[in-house]
Protein backbone atom coordinates (compact mmCIF):
# COMPACT_ATOMS: atom_id res chain seq x y z
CA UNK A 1 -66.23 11.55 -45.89
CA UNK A 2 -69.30 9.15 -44.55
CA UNK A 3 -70.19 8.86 -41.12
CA UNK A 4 -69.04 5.63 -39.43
CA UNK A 5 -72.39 5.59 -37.68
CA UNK A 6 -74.79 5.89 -40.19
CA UNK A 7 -72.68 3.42 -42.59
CA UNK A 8 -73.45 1.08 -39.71
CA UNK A 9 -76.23 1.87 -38.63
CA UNK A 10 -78.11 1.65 -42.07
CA UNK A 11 -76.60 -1.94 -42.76
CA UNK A 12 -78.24 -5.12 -41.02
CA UNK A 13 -75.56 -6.84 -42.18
CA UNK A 14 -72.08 -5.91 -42.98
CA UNK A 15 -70.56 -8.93 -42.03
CA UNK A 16 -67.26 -8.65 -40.65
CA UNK A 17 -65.49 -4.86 -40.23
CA UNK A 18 -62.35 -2.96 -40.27
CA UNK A 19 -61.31 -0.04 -39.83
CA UNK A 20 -57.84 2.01 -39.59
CA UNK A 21 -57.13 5.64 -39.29
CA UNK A 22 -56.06 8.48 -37.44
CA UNK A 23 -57.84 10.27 -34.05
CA UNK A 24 -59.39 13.56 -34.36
CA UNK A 25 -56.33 15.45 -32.26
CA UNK A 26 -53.58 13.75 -34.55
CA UNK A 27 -52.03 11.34 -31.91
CA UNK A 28 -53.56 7.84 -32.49
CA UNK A 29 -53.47 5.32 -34.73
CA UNK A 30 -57.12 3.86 -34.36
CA UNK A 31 -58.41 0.54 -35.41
CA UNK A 32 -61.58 -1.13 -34.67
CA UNK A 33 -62.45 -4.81 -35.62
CA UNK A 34 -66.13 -6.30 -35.42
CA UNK A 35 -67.76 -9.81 -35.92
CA UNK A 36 -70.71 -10.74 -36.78
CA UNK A 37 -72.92 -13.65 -36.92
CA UNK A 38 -76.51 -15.13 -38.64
CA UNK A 39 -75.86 -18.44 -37.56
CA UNK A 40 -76.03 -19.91 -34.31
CA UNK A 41 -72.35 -21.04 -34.39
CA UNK A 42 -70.72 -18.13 -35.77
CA UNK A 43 -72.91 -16.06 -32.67
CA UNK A 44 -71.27 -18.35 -30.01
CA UNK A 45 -67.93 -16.57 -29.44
CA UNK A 46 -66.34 -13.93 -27.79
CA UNK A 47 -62.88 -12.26 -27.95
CA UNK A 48 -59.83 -13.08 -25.45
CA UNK A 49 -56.80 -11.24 -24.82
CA UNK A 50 -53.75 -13.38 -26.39
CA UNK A 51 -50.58 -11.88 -26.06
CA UNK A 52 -50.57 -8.36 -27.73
CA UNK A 53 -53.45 -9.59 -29.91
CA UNK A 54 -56.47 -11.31 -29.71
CA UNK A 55 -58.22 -14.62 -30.59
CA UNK A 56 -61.87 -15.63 -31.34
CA UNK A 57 -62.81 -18.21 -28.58
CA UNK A 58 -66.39 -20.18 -28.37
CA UNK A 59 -68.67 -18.43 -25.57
CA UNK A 60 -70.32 -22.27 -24.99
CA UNK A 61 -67.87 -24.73 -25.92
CA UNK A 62 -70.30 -27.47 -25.91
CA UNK A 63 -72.18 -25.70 -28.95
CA UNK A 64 -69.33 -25.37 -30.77
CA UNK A 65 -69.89 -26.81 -34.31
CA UNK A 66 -67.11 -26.00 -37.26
CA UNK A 67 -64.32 -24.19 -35.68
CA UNK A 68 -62.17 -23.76 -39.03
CA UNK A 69 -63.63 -20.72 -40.17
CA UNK A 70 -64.69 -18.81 -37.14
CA UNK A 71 -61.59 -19.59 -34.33
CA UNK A 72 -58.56 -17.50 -35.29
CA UNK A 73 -56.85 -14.50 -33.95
CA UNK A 74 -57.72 -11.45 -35.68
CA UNK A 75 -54.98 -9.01 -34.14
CA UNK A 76 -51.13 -10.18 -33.70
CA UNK A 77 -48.61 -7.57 -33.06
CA UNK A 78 -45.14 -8.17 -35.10
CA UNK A 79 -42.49 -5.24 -33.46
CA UNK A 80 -44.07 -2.17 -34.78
CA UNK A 81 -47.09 -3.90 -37.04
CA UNK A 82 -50.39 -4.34 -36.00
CA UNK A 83 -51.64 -6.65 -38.30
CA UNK A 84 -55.93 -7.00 -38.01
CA UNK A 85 -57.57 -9.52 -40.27
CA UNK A 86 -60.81 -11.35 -40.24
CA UNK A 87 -59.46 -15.05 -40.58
CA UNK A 88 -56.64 -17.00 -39.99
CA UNK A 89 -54.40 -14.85 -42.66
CA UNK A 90 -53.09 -12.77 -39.64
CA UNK A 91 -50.72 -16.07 -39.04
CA UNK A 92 -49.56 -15.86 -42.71
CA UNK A 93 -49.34 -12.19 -42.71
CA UNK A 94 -47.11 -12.45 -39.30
CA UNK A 95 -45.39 -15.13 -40.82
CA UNK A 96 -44.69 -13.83 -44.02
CA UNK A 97 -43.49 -10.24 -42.89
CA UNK A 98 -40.96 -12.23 -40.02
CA UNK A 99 -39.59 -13.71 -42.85
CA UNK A 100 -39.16 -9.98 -45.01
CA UNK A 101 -41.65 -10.32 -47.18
CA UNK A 102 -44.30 -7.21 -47.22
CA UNK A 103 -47.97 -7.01 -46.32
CA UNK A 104 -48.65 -7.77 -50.03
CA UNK A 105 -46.44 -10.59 -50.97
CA UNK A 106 -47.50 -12.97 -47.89
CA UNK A 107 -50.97 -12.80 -48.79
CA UNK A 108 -50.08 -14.05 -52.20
CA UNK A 109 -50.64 -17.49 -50.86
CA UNK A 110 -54.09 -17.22 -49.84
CA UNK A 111 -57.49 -16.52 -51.23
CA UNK A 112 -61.40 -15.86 -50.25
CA UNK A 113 -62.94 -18.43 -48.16
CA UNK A 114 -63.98 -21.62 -49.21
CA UNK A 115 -67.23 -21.39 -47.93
CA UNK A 116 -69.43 -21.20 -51.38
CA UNK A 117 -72.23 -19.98 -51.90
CA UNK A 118 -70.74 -16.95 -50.41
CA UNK A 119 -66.93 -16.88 -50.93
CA UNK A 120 -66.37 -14.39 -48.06
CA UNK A 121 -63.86 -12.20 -48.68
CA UNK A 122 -60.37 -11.91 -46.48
CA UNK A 123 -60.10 -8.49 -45.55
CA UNK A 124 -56.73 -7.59 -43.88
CA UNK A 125 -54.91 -4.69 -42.63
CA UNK A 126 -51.65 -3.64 -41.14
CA UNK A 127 -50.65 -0.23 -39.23
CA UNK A 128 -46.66 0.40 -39.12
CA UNK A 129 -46.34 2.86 -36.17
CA UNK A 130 -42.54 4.33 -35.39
CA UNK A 131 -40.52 7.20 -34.62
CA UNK A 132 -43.65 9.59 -34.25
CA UNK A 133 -44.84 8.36 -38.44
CA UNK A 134 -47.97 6.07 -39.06
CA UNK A 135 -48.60 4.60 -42.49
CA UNK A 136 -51.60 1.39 -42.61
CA UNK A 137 -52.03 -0.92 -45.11
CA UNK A 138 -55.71 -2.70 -46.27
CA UNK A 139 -56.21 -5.95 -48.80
CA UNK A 140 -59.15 -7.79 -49.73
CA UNK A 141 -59.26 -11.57 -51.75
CA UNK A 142 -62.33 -11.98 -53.02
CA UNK A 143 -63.74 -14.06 -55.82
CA UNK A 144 -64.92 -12.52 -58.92
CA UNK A 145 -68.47 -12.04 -58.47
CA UNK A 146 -69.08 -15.43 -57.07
CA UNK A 147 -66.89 -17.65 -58.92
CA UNK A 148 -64.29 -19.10 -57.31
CA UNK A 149 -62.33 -20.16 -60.28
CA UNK A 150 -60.89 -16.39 -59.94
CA UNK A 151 -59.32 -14.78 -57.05
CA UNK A 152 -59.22 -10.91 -57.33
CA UNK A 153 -56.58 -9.08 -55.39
CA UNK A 154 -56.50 -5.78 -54.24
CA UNK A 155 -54.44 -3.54 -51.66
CA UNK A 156 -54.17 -0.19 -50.43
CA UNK A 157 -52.08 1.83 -48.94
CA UNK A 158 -52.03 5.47 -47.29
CA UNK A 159 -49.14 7.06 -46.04
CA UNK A 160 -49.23 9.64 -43.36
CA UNK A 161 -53.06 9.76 -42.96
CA UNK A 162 -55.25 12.81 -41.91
CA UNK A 163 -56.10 13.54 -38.31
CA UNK A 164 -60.19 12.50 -38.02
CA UNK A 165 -60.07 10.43 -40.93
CA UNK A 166 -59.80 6.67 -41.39
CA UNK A 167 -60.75 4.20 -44.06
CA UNK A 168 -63.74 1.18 -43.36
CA UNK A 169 -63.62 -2.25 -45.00
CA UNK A 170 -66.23 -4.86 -44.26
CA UNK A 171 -66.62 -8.54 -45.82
CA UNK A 172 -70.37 -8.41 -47.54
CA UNK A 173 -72.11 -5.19 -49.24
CA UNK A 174 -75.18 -6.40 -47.35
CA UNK A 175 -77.57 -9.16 -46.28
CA UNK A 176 -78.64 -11.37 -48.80
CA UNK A 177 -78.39 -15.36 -50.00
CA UNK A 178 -75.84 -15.46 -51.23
CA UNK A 179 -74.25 -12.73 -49.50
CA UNK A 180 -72.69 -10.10 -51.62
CA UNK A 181 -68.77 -9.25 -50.98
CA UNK A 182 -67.63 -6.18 -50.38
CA UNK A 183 -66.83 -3.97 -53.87
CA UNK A 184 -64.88 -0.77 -54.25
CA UNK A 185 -62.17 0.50 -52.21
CA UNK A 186 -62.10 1.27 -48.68
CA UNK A 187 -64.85 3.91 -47.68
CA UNK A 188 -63.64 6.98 -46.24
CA UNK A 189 -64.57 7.43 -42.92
CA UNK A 190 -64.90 10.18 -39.58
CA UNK A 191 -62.82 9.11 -36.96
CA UNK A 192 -63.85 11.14 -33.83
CA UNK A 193 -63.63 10.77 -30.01
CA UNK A 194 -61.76 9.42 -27.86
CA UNK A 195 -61.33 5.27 -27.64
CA UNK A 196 -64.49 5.02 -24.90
CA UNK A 197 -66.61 7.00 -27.45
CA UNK A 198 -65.45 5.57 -30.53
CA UNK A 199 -65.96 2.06 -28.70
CA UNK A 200 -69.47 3.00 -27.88
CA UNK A 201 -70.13 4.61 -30.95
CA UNK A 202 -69.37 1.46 -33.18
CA UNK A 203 -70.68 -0.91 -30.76
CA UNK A 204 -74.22 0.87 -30.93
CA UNK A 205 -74.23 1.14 -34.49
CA UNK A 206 -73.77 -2.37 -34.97
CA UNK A 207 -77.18 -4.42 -35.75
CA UNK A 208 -78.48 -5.43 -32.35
CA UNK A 209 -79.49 -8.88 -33.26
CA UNK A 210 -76.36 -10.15 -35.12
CA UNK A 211 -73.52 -8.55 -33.53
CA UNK A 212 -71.30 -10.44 -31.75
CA UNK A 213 -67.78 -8.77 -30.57
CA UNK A 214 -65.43 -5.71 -31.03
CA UNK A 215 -62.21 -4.62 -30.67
CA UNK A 216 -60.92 -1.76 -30.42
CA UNK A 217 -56.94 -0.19 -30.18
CA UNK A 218 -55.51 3.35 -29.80
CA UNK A 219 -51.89 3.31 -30.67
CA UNK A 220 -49.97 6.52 -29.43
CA UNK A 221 -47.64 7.36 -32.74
CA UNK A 222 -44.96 9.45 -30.36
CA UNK A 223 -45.02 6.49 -28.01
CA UNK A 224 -45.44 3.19 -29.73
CA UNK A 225 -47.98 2.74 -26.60
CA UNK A 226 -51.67 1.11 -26.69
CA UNK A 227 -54.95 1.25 -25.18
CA UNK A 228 -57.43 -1.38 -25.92
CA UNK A 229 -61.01 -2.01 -25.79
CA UNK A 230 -63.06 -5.41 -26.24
CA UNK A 231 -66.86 -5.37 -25.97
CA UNK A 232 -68.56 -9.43 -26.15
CA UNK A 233 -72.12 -9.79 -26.61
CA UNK A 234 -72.12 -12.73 -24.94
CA UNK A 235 -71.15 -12.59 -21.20
C-alpha cells in the first residue's frame, strides 16, 4: 500500500485526482477529488456547492477563456450513488444509470478528451452506499498511447473494501509535453484520519504552484449521511 502523501507529494503534476475508499475505523466511505491547472485558464476556478454535488465555476469570470473542457460538475449524487468524475461524463454517467444502465455501459458513449496533443484521460468513479454495505466503482478512457484513432477502456470494481485502504486514480503519469496519461490500475492507497486531516493532508501534498481546488466527502455507510469539505485556491 503507497502513501497518499508521498504519491503526491513526489509528483509536480498529476493532473486531475481521485480517490475512493474506506476510513481507518471502518465507517466511511471517503472520496477526495482535486484539480489542477498549468494554464492560466484552467487555474481560474473554484468549486461551488450545487445541489448534493458540485460544479467547477470561473474564480474571474472576465478571464474566462474556453469553458468546454474545464466547467462541469464533478460530483452528482443519483439516490445512493455518488458518482465523481473529472469532466462532463458525470451527466452521462447520472443519465445513463437513471435510465438502468450500469456505471460501465453509460460510459460506452464517451471517450478521452479531444484536446490532442494530450488526449486527457476521463477518469470516473461511483460509490453505491446502502443498508450498512459500500462497494465503488473506477473507469478510465484513454487513448492508446497518444493516438486517438483508439479508445482503450478500462473499469474496476471492489466490493466491500478494507477499512484504511482506498484506491487513487489521476489523469497524467506526470508533467511533460505532451503529458503522459495515467497507465496501470488504480494505486492502492492509506486512507487515514478523519475528513479535517485527510482534507489537509491531500491539500498539502498537492504541488503548491498548480493546484487549484479539492473536494472532499465522508459518507457514513450505517447512515447514508455526508460530511463535506471544499478547499479553493483562489479566494
Amino acid at each position: 500500500m503507497l502513501s497518499l502523501k508521498q504519491e503526491l507529494e513526489n509528483n509536480s503534476y498529476p493532473g486531475r485526482g481521485i480517490v475512493i475508499g474506506r476510513s481507518a475505523d471502518g465507517k466511511y466511505a471517503v472520496t477526495a477529488y482535486f484539480i489542477m491547472g498549468r494554464s492560466s485558464n484552467s487555474r481560474n476556478r473554484v468549486f461551488v456547492t450545487e445541489g448534493e454535488g458540485i460544479r467547477t465555476q470561473a474564480f474571474d469570470p472576465s478571464k474566462l477563456e474556453d469553458p468546454s473542457l474545464i466547467i462541469y460538475a464533478p460530483v452528482r449524487v443519483l439516490g445512493n450513488d455518488t458518482i465523481v468524475t473529472n469532466g462532463d461524463q458525470t451527466d452521462t454517467i447520472y443519465d445513463g444509470m437513471a435510465a438502468g444502465k450500469t456505471f460501465e455501459q453509460s460510459l460506452r458513449s464517451r471517450e478521452f478528451e479531444p484536446d490532442g496533443p494530450n488526449f486527457t484521460p476521463r477518469i470516473s468513479g461511483v460509490m453505491h452506499v446502502k443498508d450498512g454495505k459500500y462497494v465503488f466503482a473506477m473507469s478510465i478512457l484513454k487513448s492508446n498511447d497518444g493516438d486517438p484513432d483508439c479508445c482503450n477502456r478500462y473499469t474496476f470494481t471492489y466490493d466491500n473494501p478494507k477499512a484504511g485502504e482506498g484506491r487513487f486514480i489521476h489523469t497524467y503519469m506526470h508533467d511533460g509535453n505532451p503529458l503522459p496519461s495515467f497507465a496501470g490500475e488504480p494505486k492502492k492507497v492509506e486512507i487515514a484520519g478523519d475528513i479535517d486531516a485527510f482534507t489537509e493532508m491531500v491539500w498539502k501534498g498537492l504541488n503548491e504552484d498548480n493546484k487549484v481546488s479539492l473536494f472532499v466527502r465522508y459518507i457514513d455507510i450505517e447512515k447514508g449521511t455526508y460530511e463535506t469539505r471544499i478547499v479553493n485556491k483562489n479566494q
